[in-house]
PDB file of N, CA and C in Angstrom:
ATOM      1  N   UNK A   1      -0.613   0.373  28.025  1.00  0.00           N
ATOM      2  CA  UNK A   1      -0.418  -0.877  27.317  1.00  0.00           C
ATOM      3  C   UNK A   1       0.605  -0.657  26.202  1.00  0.00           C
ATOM      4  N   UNK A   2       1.711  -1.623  26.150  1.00  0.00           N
ATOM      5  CA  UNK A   2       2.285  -1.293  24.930  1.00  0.00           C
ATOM      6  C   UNK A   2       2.143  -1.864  23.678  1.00  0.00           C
ATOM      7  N   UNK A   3       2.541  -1.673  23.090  1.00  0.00           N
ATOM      8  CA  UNK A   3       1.743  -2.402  21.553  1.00  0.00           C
ATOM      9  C   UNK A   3       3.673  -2.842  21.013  1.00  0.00           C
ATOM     10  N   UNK A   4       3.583  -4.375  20.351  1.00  0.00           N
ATOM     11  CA  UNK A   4       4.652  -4.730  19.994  1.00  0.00           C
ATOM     12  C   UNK A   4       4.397  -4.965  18.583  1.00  0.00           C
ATOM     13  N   UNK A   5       5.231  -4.309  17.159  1.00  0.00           N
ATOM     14  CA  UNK A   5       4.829  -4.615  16.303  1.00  0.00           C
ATOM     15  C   UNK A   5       5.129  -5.923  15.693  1.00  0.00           C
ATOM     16  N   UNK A   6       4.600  -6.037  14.584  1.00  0.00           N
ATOM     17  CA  UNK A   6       4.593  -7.500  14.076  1.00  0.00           C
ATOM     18  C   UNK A   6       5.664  -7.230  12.562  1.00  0.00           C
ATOM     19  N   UNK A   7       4.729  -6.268  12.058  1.00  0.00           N
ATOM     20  CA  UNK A   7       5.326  -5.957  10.917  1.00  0.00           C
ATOM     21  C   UNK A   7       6.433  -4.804  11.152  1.00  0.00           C
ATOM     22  N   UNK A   8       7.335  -4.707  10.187  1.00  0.00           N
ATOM     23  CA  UNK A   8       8.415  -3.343  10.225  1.00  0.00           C
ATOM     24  C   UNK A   8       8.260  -2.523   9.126  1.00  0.00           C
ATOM     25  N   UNK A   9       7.359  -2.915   7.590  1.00  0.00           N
ATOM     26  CA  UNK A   9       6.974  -1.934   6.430  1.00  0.00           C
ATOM     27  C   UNK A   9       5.561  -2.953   6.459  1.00  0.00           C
ATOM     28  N   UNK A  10       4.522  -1.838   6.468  1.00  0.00           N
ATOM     29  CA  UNK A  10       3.587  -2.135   6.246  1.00  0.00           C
ATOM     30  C   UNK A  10       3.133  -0.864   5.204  1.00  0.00           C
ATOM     31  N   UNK A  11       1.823  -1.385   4.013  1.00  0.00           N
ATOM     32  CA  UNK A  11       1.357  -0.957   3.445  1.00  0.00           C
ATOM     33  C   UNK A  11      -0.324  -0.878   3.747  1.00  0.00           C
ATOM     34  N   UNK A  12      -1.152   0.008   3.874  1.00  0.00           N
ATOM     35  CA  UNK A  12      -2.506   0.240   3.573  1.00  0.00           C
ATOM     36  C   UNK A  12      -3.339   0.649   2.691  1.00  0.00           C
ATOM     37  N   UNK A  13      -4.624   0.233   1.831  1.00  0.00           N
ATOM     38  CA  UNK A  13      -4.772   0.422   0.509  1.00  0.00           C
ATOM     39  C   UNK A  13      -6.602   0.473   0.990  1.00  0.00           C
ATOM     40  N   UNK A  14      -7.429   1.750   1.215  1.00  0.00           N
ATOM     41  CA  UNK A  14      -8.598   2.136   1.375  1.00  0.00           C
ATOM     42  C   UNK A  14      -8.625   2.042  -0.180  1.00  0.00           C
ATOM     43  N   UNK A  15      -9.454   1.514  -0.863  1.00  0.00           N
ATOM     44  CA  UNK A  15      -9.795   1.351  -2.014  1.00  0.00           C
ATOM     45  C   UNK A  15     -11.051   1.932  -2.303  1.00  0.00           C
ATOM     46  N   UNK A  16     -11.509   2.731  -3.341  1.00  0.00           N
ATOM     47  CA  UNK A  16     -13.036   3.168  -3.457  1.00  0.00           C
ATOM     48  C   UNK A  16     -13.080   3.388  -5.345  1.00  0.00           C
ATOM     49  N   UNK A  17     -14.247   3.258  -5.751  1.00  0.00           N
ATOM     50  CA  UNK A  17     -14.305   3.428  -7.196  1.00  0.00           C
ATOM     51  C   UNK A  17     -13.539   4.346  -7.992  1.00  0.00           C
ATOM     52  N   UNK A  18     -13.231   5.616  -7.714  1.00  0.00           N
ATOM     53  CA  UNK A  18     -12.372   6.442  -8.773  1.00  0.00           C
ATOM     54  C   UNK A  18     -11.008   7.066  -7.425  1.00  0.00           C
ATOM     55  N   UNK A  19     -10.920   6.262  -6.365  1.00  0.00           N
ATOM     56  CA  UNK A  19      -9.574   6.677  -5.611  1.00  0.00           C
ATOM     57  C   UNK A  19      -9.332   6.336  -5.011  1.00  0.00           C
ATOM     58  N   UNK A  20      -7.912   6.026  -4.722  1.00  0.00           N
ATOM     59  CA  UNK A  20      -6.997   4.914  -3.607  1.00  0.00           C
ATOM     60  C   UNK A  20      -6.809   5.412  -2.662  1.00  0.00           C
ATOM     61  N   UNK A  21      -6.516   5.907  -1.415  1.00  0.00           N
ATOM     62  CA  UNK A  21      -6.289   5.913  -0.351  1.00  0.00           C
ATOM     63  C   UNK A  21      -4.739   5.033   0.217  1.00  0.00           C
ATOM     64  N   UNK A  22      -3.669   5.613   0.201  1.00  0.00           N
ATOM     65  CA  UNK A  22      -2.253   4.519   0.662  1.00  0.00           C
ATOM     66  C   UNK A  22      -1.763   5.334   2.055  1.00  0.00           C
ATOM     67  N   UNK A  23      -1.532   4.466   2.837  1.00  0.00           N
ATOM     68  CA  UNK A  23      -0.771   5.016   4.417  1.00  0.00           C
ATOM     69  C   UNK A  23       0.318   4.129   4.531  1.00  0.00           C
ATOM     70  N   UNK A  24       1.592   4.063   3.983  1.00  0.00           N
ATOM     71  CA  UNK A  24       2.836   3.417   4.476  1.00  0.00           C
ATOM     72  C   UNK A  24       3.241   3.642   5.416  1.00  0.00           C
ATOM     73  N   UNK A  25       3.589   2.391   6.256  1.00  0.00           N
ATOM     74  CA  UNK A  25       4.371   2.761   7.890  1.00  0.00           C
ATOM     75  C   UNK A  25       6.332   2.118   7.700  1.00  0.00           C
ATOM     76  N   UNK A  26       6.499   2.709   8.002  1.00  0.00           N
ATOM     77  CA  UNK A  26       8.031   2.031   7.981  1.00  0.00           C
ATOM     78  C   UNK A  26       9.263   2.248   9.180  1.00  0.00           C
ATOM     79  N   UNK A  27       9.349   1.255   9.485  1.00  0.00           N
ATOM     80  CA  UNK A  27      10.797   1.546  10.587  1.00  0.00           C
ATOM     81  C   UNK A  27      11.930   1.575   9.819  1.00  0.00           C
ATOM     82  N   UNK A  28      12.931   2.450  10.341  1.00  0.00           N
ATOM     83  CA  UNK A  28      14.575   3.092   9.538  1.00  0.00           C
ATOM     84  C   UNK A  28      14.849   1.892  10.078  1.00  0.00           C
ATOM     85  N   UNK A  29      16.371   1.990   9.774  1.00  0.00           N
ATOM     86  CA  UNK A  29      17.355   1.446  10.311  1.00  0.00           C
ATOM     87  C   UNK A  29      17.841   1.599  11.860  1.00  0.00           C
ATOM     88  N   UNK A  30      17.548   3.101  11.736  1.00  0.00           N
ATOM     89  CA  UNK A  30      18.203   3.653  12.924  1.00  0.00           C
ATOM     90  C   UNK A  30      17.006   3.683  14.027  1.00  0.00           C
ATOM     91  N   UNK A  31      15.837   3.102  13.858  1.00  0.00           N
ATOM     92  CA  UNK A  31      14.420   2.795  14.449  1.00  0.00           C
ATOM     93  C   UNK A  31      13.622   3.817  14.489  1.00  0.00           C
ATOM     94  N   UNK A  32      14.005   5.344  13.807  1.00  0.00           N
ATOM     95  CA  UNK A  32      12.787   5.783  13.237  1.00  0.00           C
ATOM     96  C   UNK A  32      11.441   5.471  12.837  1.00  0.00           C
ATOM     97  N   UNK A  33      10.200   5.609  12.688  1.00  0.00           N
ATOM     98  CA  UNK A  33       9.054   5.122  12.046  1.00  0.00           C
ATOM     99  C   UNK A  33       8.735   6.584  11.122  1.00  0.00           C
ATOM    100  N   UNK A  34       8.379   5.960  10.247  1.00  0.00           N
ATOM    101  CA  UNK A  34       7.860   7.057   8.771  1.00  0.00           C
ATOM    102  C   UNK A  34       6.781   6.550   8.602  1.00  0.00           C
ATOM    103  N   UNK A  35       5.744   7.650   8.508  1.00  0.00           N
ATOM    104  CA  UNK A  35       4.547   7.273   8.161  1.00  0.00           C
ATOM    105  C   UNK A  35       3.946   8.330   6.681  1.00  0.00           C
ATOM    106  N   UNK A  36       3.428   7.693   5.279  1.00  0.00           N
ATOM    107  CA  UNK A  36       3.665   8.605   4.041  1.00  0.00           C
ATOM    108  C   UNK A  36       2.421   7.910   3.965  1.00  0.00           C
ATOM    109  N   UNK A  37       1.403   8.833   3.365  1.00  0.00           N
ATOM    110  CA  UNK A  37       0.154   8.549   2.714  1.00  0.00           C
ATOM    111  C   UNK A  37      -0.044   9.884   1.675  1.00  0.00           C
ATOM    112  N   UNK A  38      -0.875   9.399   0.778  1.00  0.00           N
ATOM    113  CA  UNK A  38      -0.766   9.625  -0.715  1.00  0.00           C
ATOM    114  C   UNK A  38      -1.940   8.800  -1.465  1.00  0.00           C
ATOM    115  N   UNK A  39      -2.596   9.746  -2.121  1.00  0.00           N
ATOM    116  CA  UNK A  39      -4.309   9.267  -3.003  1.00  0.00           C
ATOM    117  C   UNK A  39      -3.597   9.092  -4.799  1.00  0.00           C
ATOM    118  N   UNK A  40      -4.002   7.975  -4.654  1.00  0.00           N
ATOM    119  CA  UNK A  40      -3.638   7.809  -6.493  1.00  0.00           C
ATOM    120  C   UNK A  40      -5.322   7.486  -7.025  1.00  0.00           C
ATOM    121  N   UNK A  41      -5.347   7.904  -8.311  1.00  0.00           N
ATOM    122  CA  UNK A  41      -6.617   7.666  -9.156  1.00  0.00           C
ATOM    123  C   UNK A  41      -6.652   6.006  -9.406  1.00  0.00           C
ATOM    124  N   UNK A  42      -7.862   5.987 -10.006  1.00  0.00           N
ATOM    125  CA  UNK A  42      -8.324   4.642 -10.353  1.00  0.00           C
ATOM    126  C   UNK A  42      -7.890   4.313 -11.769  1.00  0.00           C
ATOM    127  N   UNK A  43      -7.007   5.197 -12.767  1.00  0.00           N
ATOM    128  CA  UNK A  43      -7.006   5.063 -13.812  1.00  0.00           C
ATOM    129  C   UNK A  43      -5.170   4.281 -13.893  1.00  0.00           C
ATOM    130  N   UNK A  44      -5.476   3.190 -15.020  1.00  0.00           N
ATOM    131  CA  UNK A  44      -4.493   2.338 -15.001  1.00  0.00           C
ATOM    132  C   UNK A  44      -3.124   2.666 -14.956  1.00  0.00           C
ATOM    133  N   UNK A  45      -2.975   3.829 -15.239  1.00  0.00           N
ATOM    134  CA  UNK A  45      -1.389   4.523 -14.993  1.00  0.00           C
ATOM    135  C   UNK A  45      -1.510   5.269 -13.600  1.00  0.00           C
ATOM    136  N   UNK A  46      -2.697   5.404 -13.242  1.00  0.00           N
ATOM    137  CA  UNK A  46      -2.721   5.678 -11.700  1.00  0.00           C
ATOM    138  C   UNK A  46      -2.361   4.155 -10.909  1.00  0.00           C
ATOM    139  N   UNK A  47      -2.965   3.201 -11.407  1.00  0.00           N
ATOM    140  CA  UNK A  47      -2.498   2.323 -10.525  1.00  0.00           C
ATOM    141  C   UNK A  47      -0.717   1.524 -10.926  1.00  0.00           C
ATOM    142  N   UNK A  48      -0.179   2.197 -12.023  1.00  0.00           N
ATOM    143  CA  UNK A  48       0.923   2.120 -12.104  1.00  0.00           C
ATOM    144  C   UNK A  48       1.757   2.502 -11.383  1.00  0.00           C
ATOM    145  N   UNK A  49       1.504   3.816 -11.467  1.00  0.00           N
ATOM    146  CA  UNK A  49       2.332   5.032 -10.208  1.00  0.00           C
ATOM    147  C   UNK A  49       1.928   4.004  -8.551  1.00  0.00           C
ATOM    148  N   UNK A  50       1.059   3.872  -8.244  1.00  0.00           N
ATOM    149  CA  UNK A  50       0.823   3.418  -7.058  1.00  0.00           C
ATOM    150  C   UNK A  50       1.104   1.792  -7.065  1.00  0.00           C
ATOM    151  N   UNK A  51       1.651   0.952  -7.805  1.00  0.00           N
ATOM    152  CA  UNK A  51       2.592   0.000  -7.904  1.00  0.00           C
ATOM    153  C   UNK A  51       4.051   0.473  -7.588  1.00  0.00           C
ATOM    154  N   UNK A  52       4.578   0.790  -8.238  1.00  0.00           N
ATOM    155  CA  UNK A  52       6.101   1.666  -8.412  1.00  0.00           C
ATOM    156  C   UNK A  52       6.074   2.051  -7.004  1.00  0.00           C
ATOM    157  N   UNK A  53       5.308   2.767  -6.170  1.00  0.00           N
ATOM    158  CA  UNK A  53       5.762   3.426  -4.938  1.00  0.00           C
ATOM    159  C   UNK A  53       5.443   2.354  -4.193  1.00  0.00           C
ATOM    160  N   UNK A  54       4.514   1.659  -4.022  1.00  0.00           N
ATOM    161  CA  UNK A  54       4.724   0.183  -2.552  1.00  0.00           C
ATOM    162  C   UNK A  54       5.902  -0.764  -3.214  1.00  0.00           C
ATOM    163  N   UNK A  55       6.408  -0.508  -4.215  1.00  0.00           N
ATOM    164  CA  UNK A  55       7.552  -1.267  -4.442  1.00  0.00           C
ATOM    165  C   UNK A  55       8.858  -0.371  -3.956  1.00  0.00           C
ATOM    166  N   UNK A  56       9.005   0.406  -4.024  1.00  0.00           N
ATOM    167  CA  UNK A  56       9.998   1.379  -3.515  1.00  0.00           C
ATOM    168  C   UNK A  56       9.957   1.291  -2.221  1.00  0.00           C
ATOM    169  N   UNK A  57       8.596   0.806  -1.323  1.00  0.00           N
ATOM    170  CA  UNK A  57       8.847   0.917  -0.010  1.00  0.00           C
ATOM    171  C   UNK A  57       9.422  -0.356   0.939  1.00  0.00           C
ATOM    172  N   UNK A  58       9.296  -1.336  -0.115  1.00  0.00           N
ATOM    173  CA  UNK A  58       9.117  -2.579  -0.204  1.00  0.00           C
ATOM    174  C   UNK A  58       8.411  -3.472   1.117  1.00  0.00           C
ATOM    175  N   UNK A  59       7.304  -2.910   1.084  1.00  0.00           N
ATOM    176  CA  UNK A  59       6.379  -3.480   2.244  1.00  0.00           C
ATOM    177  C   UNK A  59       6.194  -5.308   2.645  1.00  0.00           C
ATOM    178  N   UNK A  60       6.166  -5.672   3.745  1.00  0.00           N
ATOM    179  CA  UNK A  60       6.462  -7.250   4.278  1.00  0.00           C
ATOM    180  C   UNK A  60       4.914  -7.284   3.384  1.00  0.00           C
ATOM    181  N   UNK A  61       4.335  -6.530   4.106  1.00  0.00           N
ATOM    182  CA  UNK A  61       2.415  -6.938   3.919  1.00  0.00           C
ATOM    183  C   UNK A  61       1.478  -5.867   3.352  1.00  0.00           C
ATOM    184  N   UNK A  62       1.069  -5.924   2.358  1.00  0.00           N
ATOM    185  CA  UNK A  62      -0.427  -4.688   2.107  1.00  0.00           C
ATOM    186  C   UNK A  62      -1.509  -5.309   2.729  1.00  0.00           C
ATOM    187  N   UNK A  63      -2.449  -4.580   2.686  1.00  0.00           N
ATOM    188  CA  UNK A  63      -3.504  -4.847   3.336  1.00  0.00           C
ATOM    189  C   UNK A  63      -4.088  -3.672   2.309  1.00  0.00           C
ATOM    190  N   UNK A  64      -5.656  -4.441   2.070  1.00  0.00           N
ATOM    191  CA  UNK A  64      -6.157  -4.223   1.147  1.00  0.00           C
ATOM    192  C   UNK A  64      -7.741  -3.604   1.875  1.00  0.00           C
ATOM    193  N   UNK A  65      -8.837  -2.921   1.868  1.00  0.00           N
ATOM    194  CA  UNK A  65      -9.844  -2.456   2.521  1.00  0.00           C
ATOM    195  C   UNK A  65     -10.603  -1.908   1.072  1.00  0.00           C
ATOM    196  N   UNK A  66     -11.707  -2.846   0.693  1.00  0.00           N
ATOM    197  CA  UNK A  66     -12.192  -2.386  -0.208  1.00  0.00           C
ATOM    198  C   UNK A  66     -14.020  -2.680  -0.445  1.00  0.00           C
ATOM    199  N   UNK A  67     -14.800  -1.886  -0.889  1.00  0.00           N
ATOM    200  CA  UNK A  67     -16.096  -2.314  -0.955  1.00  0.00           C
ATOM    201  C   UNK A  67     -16.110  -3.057  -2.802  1.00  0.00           C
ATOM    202  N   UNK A  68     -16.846  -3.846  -2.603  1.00  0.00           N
ATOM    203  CA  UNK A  68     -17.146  -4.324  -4.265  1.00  0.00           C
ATOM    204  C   UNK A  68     -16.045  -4.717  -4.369  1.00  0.00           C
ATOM    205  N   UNK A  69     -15.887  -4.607  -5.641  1.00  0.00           N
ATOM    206  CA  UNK A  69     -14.972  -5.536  -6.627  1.00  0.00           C
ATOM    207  C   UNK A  69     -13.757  -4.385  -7.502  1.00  0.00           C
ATOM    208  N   UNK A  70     -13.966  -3.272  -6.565  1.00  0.00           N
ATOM    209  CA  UNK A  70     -12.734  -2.243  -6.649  1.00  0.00           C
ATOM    210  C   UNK A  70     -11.469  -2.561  -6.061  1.00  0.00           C
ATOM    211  N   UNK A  71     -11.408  -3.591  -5.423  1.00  0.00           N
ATOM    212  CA  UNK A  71      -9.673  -3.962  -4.648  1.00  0.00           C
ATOM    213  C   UNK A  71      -9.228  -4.398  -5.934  1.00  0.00           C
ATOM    214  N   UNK A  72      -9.991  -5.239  -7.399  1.00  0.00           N
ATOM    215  CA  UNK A  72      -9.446  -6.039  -8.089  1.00  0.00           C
ATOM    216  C   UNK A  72      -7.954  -5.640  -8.961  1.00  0.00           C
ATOM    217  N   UNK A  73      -8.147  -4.334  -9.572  1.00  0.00           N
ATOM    218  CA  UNK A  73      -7.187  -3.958 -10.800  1.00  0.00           C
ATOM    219  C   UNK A  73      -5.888  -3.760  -9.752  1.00  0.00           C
ATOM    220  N   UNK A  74      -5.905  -2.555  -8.410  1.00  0.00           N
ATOM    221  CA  UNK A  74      -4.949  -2.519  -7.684  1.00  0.00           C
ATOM    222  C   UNK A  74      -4.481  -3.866  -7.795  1.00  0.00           C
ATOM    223  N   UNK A  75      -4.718  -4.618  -6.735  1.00  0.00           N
ATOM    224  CA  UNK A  75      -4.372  -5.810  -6.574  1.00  0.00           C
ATOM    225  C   UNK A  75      -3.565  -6.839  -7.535  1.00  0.00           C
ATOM    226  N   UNK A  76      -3.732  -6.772  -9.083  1.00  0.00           N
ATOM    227  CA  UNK A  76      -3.788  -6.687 -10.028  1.00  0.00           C
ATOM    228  C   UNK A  76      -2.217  -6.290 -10.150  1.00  0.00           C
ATOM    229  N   UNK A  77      -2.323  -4.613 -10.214  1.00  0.00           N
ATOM    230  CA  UNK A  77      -1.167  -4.156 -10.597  1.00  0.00           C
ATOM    231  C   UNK A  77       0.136  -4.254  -9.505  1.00  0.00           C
ATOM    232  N   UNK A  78      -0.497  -4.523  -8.144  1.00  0.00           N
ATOM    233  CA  UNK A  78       0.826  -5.199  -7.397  1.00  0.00           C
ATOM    234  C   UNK A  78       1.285  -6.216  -7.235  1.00  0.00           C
ATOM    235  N   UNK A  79       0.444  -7.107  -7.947  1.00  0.00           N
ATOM    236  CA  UNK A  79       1.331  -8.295  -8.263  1.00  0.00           C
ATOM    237  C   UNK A  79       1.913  -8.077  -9.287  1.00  0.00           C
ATOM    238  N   UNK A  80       1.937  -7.451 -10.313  1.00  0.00           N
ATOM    239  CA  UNK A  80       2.908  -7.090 -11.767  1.00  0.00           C
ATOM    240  C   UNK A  80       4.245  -6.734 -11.280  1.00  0.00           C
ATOM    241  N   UNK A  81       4.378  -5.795 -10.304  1.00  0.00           N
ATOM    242  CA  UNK A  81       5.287  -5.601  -9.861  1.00  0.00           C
ATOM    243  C   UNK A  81       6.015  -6.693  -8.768  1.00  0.00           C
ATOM    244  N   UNK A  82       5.218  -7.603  -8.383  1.00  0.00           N
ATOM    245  CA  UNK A  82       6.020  -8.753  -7.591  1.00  0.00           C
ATOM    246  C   UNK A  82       5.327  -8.462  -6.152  1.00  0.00           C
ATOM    247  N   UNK A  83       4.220  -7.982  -5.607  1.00  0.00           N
ATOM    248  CA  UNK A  83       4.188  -7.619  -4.286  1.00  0.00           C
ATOM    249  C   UNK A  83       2.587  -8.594  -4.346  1.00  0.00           C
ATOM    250  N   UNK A  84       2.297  -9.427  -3.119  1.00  0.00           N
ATOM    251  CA  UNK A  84       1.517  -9.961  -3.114  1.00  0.00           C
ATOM    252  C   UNK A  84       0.897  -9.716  -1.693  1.00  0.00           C
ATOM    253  N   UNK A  85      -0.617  -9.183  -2.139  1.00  0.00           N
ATOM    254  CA  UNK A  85      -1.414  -8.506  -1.140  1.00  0.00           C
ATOM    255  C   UNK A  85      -2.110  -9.113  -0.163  1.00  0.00           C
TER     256      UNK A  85
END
């Protein structure tokens, strides 16, 4: 079966009380796919740093996976930066 994608930068955000979980997918130009994952802390300059980098990747879509009311501050800090989850 082949699978046709939808998205071309996608972002993923496993969210948990003291740590993020991020898996960026991205197609090049040249139709490469890159796949970069990377754990940022829960602490507000942690979720700074992990703003700054889904903005650098500049993802179509995040997608957010969170228990409780821990998706909130992320969520939070990527819209500061302009990215809406």
């Amino acid at each position: 079966m082949e699978l046709t994608p939808i998205y071309k930068r996608v972002i993923g955000l496993d969210v948990h009380q003291a740590k993020i979980s991020a898996f960026a997918v991205a197609e090049q130009p040249d139709g490469w796919v890159t796949v970069d994952s990377r754990e940022f802390g829960d602490f507000k300059r942690d979720r700074r740093v992990l703003a700054e980098w889904a903005k650098s990747i500049a993802p179509e879509v995040v997608v957010i996976e969170s228990t409780g009311i821990y998706w909130k501050s992320p969520f939070a800090a990527l819209e500061k930066v302009g990215i809406v989850a």
